[in-house]
C-alpha atoms as a PDB file:
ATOM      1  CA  UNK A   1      63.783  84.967  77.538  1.00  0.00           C
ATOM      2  CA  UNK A   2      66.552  83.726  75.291  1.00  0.00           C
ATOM      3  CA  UNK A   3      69.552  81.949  77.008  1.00  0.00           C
ATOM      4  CA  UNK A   4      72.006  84.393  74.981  1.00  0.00           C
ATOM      5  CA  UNK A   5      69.636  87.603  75.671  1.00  0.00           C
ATOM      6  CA  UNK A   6      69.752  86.295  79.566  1.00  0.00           C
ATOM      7  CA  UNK A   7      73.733  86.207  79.337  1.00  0.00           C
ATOM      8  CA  UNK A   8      73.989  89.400  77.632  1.00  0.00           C
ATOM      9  CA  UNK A   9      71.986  91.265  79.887  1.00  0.00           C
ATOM     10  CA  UNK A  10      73.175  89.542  82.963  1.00  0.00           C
ATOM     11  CA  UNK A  11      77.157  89.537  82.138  1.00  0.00           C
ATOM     12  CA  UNK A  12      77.337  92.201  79.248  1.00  0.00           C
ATOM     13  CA  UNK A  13      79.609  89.191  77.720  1.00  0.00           C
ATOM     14  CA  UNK A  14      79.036  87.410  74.367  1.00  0.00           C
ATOM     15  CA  UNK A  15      80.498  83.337  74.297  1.00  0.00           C
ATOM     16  CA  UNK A  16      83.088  83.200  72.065  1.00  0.00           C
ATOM     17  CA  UNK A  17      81.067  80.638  69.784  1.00  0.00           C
ATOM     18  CA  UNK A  18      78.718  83.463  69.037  1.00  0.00           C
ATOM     19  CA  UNK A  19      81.772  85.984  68.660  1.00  0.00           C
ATOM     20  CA  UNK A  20      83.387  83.802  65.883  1.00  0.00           C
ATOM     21  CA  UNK A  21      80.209  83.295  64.385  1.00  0.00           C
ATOM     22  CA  UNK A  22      78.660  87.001  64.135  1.00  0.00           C
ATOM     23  CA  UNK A  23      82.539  88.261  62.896  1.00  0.00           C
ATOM     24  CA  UNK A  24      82.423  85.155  60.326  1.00  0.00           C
ATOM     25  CA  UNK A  25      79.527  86.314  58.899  1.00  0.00           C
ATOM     26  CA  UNK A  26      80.259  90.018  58.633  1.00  0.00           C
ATOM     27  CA  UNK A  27      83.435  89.359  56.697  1.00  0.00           C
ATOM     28  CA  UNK A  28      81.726  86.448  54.116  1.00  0.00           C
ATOM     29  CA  UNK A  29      78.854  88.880  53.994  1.00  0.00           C
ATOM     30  CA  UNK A  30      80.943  91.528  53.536  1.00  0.00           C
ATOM     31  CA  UNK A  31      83.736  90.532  51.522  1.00  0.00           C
ATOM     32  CA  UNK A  32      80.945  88.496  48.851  1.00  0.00           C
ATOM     33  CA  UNK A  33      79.801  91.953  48.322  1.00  0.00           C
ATOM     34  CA  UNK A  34      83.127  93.978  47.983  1.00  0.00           C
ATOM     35  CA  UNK A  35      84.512  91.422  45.393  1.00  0.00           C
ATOM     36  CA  UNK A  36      81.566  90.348  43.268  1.00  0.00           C
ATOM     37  CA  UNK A  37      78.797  92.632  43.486  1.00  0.00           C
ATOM     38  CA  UNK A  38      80.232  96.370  44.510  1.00  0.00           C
ATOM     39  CA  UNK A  39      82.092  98.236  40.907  1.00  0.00           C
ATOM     40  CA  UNK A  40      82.579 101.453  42.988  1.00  0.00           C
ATOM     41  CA  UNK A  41      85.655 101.758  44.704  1.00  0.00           C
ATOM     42  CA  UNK A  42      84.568 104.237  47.344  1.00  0.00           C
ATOM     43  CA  UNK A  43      81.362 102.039  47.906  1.00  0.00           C
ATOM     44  CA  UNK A  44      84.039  98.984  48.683  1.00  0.00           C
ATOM     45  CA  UNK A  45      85.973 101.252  51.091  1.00  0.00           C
ATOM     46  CA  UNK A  46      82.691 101.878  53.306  1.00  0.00           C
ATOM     47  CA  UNK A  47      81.528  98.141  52.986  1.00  0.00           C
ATOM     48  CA  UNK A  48      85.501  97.385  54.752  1.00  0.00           C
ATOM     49  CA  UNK A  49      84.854 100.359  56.882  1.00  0.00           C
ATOM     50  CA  UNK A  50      81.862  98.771  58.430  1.00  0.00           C
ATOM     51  CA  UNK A  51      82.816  95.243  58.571  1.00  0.00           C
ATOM     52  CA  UNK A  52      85.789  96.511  60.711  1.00  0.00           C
ATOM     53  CA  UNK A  53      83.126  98.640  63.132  1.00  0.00           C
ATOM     54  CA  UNK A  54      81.175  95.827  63.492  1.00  0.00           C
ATOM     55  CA  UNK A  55      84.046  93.612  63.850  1.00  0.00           C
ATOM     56  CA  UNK A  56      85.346  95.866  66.821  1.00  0.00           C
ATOM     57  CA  UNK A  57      82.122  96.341  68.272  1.00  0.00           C
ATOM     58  CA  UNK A  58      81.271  92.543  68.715  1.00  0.00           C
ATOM     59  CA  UNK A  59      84.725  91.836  70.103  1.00  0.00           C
ATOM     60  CA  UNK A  60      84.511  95.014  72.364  1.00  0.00           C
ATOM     61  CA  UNK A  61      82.373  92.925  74.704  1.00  0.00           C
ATOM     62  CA  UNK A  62      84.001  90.371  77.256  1.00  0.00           C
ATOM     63  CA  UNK A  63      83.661  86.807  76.637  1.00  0.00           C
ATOM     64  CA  UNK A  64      81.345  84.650  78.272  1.00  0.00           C
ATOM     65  CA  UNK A  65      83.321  82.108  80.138  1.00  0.00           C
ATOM     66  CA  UNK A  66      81.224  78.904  81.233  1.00  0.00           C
END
């Protein structure tokens, strides 16, 4: 088993070098789309929508401390 998936299921806590990561690429993901790809407005507002769920979610868990 994976030293993250050990830490995870051990701690429930996420290192922040993986936090900053996962968020990071959410948002470039995420924001790439929303400015040059996406033409519908509404489809923009649920692309934000769920890059701030995921966002939240991620950063809902402690940190890992070491």
């Amino acid at each position: 088993m994976g030293e993250y998936i050990r830490n995870f299921r051990e701690h429930k806590a996420i290192p922040l070098r993986v936090k900053i990561i996962s968020v990071s690429l959410v948002w470039l993901t995420i924001g790439y789309c929303v400015v040059a790809v996406i033409e519908m407005w509404w489809l923009r507002a649920l692309l934000l929508m769920i890059a701030v769920a995921v966002s939240w979610h991620i950063l809902s868990y402690a940190t890992l401390r070491r």
